[in-house]
N, C-alpha and C. Protein backbone atom coordinates (compact mmCIF):
# COMPACT_ATOMS: atom_id res chain seq x y z
N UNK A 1 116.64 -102.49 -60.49
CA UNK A 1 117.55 -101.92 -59.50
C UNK A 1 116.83 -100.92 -58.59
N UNK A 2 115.77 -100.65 -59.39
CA UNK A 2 114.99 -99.40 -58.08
C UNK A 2 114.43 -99.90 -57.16
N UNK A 3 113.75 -101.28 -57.66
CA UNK A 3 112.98 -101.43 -57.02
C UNK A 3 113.73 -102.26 -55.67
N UNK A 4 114.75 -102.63 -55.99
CA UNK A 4 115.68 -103.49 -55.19
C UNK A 4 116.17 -102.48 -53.76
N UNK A 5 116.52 -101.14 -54.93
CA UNK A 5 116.70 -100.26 -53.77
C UNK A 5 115.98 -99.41 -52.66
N UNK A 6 114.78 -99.49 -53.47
CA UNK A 6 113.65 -99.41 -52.63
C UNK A 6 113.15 -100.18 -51.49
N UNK A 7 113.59 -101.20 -51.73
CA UNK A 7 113.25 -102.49 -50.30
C UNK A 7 114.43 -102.70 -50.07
N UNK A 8 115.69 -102.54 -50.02
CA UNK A 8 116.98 -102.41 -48.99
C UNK A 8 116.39 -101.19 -47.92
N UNK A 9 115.75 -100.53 -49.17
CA UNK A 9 116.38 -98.88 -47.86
C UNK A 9 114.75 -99.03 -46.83
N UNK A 10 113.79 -99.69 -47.00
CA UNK A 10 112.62 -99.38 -46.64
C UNK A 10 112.82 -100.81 -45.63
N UNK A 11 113.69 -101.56 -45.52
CA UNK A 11 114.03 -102.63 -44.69
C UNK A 11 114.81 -102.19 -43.43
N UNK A 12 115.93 -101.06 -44.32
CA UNK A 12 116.68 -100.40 -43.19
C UNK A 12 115.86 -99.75 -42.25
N UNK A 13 114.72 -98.45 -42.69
CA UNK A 13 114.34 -97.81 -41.55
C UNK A 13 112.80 -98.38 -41.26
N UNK A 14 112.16 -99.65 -41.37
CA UNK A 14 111.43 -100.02 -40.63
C UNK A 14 111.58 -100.66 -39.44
N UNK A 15 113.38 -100.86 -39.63
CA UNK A 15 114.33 -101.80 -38.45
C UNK A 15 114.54 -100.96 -37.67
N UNK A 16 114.87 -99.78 -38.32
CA UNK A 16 114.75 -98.57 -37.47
C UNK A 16 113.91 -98.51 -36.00
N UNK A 17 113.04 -98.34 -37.09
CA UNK A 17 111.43 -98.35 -36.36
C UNK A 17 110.58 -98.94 -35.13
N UNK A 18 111.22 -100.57 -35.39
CA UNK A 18 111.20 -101.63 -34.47
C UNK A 18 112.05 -101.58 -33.38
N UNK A 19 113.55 -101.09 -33.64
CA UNK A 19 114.46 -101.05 -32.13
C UNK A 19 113.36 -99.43 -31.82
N UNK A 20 113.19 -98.71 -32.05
CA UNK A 20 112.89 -97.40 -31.51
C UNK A 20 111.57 -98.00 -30.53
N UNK A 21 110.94 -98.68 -31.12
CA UNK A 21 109.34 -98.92 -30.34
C UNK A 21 109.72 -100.06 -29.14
N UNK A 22 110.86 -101.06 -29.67
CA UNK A 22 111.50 -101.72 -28.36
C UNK A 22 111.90 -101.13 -27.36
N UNK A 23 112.40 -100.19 -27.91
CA UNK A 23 113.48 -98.92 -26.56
C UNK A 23 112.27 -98.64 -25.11
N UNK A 24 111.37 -98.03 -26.12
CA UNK A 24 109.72 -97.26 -25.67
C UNK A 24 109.34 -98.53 -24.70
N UNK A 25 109.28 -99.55 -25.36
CA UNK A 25 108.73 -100.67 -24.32
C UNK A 25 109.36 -101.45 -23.62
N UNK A 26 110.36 -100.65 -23.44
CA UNK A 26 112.05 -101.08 -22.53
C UNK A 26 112.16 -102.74 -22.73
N UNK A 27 112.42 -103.23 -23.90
CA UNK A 27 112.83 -104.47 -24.52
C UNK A 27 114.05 -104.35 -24.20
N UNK A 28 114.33 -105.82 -24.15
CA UNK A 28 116.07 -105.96 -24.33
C UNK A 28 116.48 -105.65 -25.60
N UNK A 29 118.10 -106.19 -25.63
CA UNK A 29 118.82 -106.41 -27.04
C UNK A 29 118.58 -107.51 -27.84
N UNK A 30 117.80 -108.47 -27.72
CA UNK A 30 117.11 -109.42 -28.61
C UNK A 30 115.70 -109.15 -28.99
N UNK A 31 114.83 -108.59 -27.62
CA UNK A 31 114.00 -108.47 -28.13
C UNK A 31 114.14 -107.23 -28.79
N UNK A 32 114.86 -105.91 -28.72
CA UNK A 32 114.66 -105.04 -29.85
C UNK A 32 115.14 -105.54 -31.48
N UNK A 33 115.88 -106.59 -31.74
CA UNK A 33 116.74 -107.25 -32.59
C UNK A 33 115.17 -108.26 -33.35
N UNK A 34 114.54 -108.62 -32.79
CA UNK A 34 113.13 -109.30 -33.15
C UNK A 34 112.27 -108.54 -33.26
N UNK A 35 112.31 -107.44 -32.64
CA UNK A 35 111.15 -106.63 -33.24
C UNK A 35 111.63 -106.05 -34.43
N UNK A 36 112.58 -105.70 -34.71
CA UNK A 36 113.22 -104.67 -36.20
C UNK A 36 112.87 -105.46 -37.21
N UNK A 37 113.86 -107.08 -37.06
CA UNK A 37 113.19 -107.50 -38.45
C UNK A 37 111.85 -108.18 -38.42
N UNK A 38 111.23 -108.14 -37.33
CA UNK A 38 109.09 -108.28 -37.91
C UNK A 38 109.15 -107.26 -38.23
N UNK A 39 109.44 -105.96 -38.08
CA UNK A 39 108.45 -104.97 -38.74
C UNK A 39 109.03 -104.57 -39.83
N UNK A 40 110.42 -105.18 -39.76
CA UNK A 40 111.17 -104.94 -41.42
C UNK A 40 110.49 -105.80 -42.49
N UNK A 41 110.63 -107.01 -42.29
CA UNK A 41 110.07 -108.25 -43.46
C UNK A 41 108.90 -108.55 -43.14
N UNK A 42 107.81 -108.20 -42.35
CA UNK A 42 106.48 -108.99 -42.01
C UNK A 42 105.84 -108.73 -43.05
N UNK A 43 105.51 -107.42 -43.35
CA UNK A 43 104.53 -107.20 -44.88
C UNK A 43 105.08 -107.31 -45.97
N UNK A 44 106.47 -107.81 -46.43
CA UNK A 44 107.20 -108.38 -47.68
C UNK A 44 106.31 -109.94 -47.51
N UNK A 45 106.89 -110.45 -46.29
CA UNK A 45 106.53 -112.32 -46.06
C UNK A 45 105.14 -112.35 -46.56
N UNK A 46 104.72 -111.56 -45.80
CA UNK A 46 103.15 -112.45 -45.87
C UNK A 46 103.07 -111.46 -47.41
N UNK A 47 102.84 -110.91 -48.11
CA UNK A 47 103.22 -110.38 -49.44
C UNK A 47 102.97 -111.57 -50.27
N UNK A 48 104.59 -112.03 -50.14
CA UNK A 48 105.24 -113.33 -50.93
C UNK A 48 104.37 -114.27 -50.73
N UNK A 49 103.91 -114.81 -49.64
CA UNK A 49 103.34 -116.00 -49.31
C UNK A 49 102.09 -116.08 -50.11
N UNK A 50 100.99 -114.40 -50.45
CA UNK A 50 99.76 -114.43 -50.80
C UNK A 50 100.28 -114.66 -52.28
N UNK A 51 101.38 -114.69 -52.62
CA UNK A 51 101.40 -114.00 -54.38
C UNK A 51 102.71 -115.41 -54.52
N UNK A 52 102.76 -116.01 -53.47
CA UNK A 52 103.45 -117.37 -54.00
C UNK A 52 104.70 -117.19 -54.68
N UNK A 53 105.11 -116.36 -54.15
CA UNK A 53 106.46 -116.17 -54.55
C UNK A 53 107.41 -116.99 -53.43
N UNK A 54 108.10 -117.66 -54.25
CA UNK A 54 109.04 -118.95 -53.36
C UNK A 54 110.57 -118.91 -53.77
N UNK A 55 111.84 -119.24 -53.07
CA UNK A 55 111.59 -118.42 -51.55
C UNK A 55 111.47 -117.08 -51.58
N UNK A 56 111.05 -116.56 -50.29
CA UNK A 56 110.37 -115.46 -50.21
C UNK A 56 111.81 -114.42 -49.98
N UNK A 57 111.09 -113.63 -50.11
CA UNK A 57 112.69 -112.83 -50.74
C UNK A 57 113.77 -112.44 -49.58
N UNK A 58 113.82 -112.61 -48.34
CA UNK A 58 114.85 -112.80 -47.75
C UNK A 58 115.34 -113.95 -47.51
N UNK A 59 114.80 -114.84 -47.42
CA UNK A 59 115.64 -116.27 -47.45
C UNK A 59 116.18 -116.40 -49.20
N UNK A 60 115.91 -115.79 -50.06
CA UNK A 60 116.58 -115.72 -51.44
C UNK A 60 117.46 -115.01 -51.48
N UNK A 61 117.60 -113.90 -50.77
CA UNK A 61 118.62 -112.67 -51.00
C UNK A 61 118.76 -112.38 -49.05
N UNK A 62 119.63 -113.05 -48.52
CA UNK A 62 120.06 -112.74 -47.34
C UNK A 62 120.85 -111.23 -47.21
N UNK A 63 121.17 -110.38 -47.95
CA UNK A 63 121.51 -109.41 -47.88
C UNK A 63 120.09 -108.45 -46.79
N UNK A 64 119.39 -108.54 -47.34
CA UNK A 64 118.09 -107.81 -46.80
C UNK A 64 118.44 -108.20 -44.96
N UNK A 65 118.77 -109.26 -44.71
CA UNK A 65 119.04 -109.79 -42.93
C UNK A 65 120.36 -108.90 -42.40
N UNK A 66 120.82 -109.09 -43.51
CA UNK A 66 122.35 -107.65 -43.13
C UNK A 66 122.12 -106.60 -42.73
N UNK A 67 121.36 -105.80 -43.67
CA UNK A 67 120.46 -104.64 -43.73
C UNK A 67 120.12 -104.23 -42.13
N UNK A 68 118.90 -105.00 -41.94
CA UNK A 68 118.15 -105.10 -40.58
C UNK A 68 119.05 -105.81 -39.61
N UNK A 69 120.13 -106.09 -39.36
CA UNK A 69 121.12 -106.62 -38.61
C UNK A 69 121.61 -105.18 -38.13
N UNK A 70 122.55 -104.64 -39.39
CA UNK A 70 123.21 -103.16 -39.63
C UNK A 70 122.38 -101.94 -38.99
N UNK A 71 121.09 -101.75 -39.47
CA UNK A 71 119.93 -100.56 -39.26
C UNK A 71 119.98 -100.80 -37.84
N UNK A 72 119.86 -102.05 -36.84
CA UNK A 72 119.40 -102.25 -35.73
C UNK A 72 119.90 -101.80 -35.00
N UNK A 73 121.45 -102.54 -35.24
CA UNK A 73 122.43 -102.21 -34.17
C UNK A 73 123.21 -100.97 -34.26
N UNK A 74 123.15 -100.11 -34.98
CA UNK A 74 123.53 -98.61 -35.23
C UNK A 74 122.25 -97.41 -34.78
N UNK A 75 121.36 -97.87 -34.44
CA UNK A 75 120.03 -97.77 -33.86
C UNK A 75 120.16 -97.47 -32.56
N UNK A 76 120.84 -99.19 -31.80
CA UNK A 76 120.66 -99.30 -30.26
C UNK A 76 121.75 -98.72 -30.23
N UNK A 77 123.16 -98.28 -31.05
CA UNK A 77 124.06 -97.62 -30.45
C UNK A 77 123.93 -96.38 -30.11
N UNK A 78 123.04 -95.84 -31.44
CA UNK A 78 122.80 -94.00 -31.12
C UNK A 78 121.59 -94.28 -29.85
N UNK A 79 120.86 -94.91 -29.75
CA UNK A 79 119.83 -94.20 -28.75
C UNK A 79 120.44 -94.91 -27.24
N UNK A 80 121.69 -95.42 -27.32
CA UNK A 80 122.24 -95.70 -25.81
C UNK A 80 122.94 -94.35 -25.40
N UNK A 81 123.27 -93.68 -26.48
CA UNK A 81 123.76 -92.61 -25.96
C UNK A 81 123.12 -90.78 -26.15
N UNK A 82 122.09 -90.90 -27.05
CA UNK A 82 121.69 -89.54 -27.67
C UNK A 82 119.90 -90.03 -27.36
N UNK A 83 118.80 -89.43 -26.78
CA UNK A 83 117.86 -89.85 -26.58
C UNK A 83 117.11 -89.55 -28.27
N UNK A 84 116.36 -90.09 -29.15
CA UNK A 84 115.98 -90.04 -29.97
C UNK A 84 115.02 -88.88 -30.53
N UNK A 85 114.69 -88.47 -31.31
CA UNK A 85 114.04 -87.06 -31.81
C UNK A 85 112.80 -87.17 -31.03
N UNK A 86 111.91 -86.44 -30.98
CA UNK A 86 110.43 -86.73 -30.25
C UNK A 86 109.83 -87.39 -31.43
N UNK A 87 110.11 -86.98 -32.74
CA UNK A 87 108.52 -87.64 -33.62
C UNK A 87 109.37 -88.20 -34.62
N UNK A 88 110.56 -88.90 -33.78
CA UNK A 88 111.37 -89.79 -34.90
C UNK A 88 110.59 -91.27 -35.69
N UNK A 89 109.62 -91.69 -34.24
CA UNK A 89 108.98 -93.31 -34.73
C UNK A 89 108.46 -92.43 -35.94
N UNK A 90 107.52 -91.66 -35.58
CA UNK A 90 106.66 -91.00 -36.94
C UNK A 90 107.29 -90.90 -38.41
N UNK A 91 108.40 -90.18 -38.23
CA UNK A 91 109.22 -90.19 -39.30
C UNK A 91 109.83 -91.18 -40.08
N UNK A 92 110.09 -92.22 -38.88
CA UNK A 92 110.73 -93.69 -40.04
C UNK A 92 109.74 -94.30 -40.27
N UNK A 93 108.58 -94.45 -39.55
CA UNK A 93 107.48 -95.38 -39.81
C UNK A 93 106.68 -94.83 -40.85
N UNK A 94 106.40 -93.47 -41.41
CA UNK A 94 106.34 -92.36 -42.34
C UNK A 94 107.13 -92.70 -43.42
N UNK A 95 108.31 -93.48 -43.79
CA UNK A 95 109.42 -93.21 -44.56
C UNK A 95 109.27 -94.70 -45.29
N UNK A 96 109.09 -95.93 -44.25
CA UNK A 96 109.10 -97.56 -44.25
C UNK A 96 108.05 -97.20 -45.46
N UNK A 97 106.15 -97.07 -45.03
CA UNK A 97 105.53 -96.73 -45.16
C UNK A 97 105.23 -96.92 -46.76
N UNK A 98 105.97 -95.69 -46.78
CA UNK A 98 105.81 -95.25 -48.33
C UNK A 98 106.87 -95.69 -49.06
N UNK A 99 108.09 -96.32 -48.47
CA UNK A 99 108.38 -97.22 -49.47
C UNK A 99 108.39 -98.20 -49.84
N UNK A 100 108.04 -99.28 -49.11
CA UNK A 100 106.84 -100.28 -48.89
C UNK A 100 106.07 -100.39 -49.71
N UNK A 101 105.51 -99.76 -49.76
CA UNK A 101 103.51 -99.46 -49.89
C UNK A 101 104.27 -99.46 -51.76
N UNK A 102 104.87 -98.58 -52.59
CA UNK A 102 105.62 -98.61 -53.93
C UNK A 102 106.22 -99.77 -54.34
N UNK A 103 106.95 -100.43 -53.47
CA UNK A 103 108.02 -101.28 -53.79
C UNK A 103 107.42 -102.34 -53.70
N UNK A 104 106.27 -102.72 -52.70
CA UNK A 104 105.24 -104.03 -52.66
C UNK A 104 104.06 -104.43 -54.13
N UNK A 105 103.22 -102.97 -54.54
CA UNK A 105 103.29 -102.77 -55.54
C UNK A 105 103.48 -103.02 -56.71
N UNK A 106 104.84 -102.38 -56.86
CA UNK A 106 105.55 -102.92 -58.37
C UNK A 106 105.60 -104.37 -58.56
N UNK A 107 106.36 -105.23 -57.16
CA UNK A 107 106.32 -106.27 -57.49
C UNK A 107 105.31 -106.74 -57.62
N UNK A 108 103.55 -106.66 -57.34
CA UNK A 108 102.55 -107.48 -57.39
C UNK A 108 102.34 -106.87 -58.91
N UNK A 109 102.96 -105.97 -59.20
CA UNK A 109 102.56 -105.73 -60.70
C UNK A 109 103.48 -106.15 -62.07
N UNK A 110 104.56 -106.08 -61.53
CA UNK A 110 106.00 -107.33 -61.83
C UNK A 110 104.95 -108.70 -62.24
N UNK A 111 103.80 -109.28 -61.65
CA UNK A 111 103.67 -111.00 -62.21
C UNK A 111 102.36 -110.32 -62.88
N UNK A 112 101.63 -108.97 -63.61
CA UNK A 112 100.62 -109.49 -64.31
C UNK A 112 99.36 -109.16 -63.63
N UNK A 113 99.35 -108.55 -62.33
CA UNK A 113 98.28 -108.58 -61.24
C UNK A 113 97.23 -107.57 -62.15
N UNK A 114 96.00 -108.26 -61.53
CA UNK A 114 94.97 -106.54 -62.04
C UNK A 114 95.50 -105.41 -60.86
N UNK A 115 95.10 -104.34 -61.22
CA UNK A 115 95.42 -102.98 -60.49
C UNK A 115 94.82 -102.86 -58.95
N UNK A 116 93.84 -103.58 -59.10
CA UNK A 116 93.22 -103.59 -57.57
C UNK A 116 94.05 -104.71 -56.54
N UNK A 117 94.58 -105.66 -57.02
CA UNK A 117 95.38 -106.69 -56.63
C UNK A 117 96.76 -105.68 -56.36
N UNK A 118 97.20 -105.32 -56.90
CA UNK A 118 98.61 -104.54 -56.68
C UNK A 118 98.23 -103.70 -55.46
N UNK A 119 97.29 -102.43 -55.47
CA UNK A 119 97.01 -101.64 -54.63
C UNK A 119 96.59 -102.21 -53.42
N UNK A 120 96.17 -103.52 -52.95
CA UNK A 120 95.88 -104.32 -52.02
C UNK A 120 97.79 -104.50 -51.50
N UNK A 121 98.08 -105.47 -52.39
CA UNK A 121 99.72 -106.23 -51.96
C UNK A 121 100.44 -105.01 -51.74
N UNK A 122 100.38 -103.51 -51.83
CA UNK A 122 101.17 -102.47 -52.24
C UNK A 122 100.78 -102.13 -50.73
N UNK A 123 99.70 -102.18 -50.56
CA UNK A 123 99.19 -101.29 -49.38
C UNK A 123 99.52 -102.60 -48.01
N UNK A 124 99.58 -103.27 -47.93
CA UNK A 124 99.48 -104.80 -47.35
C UNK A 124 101.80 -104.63 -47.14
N UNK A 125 101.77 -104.41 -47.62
CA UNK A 125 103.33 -104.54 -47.72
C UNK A 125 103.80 -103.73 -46.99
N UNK A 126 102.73 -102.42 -47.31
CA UNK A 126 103.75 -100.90 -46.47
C UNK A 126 103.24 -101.07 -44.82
N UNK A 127 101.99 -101.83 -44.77
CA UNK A 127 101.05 -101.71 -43.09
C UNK A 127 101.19 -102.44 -42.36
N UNK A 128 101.90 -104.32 -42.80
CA UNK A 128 101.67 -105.32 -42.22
C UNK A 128 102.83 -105.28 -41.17
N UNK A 129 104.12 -105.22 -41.26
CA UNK A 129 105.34 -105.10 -40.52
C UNK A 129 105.14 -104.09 -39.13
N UNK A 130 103.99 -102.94 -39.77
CA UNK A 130 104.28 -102.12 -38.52
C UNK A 130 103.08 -102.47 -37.65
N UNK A 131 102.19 -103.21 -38.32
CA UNK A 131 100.98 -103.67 -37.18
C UNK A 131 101.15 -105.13 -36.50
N UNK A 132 102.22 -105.27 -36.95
CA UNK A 132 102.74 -106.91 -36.14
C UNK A 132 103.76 -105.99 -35.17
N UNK A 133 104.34 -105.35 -35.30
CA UNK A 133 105.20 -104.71 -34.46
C UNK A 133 104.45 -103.82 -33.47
N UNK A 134 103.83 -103.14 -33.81
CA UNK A 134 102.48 -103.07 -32.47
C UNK A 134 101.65 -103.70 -31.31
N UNK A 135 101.24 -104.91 -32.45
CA UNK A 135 100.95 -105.91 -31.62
C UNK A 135 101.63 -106.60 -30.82
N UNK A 136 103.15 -106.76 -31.18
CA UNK A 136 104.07 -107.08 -29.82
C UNK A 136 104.15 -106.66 -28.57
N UNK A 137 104.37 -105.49 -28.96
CA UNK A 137 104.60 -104.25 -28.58
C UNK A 137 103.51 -103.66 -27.07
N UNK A 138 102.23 -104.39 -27.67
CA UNK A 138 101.10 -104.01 -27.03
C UNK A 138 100.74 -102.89 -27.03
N UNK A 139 101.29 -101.94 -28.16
CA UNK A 139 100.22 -100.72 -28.60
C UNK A 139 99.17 -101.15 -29.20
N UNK A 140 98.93 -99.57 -29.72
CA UNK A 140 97.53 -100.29 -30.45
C UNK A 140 97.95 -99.27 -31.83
N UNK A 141 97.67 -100.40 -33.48
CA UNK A 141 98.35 -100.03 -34.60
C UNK A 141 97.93 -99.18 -34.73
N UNK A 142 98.92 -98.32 -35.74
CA UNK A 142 98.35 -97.05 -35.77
C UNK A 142 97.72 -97.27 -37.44
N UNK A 143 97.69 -98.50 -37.77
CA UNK A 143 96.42 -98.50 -38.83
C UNK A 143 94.88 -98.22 -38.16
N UNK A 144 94.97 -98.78 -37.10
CA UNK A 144 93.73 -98.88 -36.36
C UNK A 144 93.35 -97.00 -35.96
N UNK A 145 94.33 -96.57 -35.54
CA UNK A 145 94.38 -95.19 -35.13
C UNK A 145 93.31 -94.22 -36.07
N UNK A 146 92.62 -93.08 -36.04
CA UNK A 146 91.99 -92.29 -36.44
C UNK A 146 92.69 -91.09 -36.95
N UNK A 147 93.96 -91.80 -37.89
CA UNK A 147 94.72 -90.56 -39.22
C UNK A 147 94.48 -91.34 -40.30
N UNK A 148 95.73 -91.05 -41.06
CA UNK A 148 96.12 -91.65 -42.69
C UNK A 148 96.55 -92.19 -42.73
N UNK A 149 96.73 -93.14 -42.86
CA UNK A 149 97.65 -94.46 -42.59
C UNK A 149 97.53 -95.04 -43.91
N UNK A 150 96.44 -96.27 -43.33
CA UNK A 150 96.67 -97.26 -44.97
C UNK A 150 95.59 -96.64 -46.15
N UNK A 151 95.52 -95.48 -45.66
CA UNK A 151 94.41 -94.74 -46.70
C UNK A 151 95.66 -93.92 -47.48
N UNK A 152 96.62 -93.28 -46.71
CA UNK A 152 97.68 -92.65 -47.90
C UNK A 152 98.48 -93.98 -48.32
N UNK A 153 98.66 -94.95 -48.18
CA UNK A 153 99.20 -95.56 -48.74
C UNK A 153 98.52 -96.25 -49.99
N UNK A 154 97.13 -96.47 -49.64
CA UNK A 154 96.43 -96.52 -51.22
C UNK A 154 96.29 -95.41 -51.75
N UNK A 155 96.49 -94.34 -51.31
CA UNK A 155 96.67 -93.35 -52.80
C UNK A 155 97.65 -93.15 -53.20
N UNK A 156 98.82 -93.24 -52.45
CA UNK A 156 100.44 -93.14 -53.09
C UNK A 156 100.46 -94.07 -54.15
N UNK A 157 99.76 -95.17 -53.80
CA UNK A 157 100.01 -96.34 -55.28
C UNK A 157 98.94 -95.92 -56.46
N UNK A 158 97.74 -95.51 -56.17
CA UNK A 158 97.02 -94.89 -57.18
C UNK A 158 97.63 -93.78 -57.81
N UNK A 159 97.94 -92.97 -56.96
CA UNK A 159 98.62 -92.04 -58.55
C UNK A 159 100.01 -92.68 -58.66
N UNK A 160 100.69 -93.79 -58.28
CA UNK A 160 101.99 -94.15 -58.93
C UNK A 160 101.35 -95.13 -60.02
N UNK A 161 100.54 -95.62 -59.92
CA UNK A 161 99.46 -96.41 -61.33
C UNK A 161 99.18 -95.51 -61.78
N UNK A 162 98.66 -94.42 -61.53
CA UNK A 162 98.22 -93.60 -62.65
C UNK A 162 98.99 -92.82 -63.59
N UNK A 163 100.06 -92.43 -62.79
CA UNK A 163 101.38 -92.02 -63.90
C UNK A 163 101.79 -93.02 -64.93
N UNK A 164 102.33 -94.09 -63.84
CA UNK A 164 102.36 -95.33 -65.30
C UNK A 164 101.84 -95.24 -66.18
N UNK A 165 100.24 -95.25 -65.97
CA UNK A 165 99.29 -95.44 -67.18
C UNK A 165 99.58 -94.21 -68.23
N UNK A 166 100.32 -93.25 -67.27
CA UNK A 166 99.97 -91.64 -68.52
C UNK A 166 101.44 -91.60 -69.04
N UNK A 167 101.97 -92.88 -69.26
CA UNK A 167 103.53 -93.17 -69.90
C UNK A 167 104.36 -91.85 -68.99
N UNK A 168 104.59 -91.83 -67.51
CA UNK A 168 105.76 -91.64 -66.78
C UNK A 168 106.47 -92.42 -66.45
N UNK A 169 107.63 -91.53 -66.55
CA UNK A 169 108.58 -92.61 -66.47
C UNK A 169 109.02 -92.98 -65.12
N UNK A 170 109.30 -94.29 -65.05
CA UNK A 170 108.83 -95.11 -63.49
C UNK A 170 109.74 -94.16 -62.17
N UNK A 171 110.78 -93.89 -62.53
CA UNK A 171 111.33 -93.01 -61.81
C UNK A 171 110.47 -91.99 -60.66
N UNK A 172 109.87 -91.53 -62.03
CA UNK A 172 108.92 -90.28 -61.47
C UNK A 172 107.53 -90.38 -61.25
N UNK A 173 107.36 -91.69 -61.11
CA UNK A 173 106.02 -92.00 -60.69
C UNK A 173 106.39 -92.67 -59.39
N UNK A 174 107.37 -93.68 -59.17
CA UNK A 174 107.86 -93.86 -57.86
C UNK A 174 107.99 -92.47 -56.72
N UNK A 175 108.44 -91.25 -57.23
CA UNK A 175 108.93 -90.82 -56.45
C UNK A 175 107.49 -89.72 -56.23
N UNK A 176 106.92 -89.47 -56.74
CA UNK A 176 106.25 -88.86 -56.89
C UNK A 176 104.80 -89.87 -55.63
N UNK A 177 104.68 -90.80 -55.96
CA UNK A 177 103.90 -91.62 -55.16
C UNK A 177 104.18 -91.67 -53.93
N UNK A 178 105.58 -92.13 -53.80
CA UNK A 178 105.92 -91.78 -52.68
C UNK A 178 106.06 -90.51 -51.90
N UNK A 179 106.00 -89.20 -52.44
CA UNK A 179 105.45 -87.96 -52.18
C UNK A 179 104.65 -87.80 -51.45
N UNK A 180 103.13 -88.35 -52.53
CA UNK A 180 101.76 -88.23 -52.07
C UNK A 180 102.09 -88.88 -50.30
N UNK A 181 102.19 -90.64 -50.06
CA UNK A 181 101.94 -90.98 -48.85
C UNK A 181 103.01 -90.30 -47.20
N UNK A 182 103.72 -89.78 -47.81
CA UNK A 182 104.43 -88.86 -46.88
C UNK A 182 104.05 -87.61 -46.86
N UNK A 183 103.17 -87.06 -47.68
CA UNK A 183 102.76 -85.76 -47.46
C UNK A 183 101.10 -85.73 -46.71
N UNK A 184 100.86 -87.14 -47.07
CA UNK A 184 99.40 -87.57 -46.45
C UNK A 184 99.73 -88.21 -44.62
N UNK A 185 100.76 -88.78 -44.44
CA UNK A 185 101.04 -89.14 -42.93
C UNK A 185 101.53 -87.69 -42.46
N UNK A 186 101.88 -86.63 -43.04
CA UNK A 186 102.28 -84.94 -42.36
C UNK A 186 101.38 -84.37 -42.48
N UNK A 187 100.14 -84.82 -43.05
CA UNK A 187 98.72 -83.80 -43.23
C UNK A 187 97.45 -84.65 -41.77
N UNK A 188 98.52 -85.88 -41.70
CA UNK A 188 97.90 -86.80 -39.97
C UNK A 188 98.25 -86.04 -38.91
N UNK A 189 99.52 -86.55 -39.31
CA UNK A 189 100.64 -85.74 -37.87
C UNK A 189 99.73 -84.75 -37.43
N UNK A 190 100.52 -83.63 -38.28
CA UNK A 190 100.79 -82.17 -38.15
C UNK A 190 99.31 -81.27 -37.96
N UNK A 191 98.65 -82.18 -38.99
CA UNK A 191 97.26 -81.23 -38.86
C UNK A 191 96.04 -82.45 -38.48
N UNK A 192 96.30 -83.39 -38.18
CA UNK A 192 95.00 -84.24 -37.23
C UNK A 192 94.26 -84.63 -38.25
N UNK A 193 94.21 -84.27 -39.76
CA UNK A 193 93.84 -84.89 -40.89
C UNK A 193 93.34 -86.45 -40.51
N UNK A 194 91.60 -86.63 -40.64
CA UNK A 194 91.11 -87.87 -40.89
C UNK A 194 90.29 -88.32 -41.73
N UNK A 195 90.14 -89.75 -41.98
CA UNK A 195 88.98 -89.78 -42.62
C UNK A 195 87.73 -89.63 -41.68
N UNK A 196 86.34 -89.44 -42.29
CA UNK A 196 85.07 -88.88 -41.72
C UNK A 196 84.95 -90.32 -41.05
N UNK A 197 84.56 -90.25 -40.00
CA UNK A 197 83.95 -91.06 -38.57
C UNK A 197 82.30 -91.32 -39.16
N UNK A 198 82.07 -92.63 -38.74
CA UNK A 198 81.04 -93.11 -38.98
C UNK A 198 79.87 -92.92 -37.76
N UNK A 199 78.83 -92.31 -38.24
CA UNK A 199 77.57 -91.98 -36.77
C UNK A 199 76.58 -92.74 -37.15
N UNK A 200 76.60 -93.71 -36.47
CA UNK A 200 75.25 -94.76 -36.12
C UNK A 200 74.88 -94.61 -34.99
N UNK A 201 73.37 -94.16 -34.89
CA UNK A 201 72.74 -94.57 -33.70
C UNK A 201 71.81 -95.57 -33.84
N UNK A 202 72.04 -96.75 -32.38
CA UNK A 202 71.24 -97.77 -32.45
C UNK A 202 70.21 -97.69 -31.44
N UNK A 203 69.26 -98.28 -31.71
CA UNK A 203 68.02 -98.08 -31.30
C UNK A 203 68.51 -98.93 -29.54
């Protein structure tokens, strides 16, 4: 059930996410409606597809299309009338993110996976939706960007594996993981936090 609720709610505000970045790139009402659910289900799909899970879990559980139906259009209603926070994308795409990145995870650890396989599908789950939604978009992802991105999202799953391993209870290793990668995208934000830049000089 957590984990269920974990990918309802991380479906809702990546849909979020997608009408907000449509708005930005003055999309219509379909195309903001196509961008929500790519960046809602893109890193679940391709997920499922690597780990062969059939059908892939929204064509199994159409509830999840409700979800991102619901998130969307309560979305385009508030921002037709209230202009949106300044560092709201940050915040839901911050929020998707890390629950994603947990909930992708568990399930690659749900069939048996080694730990490096999970932290791949975990991290792959929370990044893929919002870098297809970029690429629509014609930004440029902010995996690609010079913060924390899919680097806090492999450590949110490393210490949520590592609690596991130290018999916590899943509760508090979920939430706690999810901690870490939201406190690592506010240590991007807020304080410009990167990893070290690579200096090659070529001859």
């Amino acid at each position: 059930m957590l984990l269920y609720l974990l990918d309802l709610i991380g479906v809702a505000v990546f849909a979020v996410s997608g009408v907000l970045v449509a708005a930005r790139s003055n999309m219509d009402l379909l195309g903001g409606l196509a961008l929500a659910a790519l960046t809602a289900i893109g890193g679940g799909t391709l997920r499922d597809v690597l780990l062969n899970r059939h059908p892939i879990f929204w064509v199994r559980d159409t509830r999840y299309l409700l979800v991102i139906l619901l998130a969307a259009a309560l979305t385009m209603v508030y921002i037709a009338f209230f202009p949106p926070p300044g560092h709201s994308l940050l915040i839901v795409d911050a929020l998707g993110l890390a629950l994603f990145a947990i909930s992708g995870a568990q399930i690659a650890q749900a069939q048996g996976l080694s730990w490096l396989i999970v932290v791949l599908m975990g991290a792959m789950t929370g990044t893929a939706g919002g870098m297809l939604r970029d690429v629509m978009s014609a930004r440029v992802p902010l995996i690609f960007q010079q913060d924390l991105y899919a680097t806090a999202a492999i450590a949110g799953i490393v210490v949520y594996l590592m609690l596991q391993k130290l018999g916590a209870h899943r509760a508090v290793a979920v939430s706690l993981g999810v901690a870490v990668i939201l406190f690592m995208r506010w240590l991007a934000v807020a304080c410009g936090a990167h990893l070290p830049r690579l200096h090659v000089t070529f001859p």
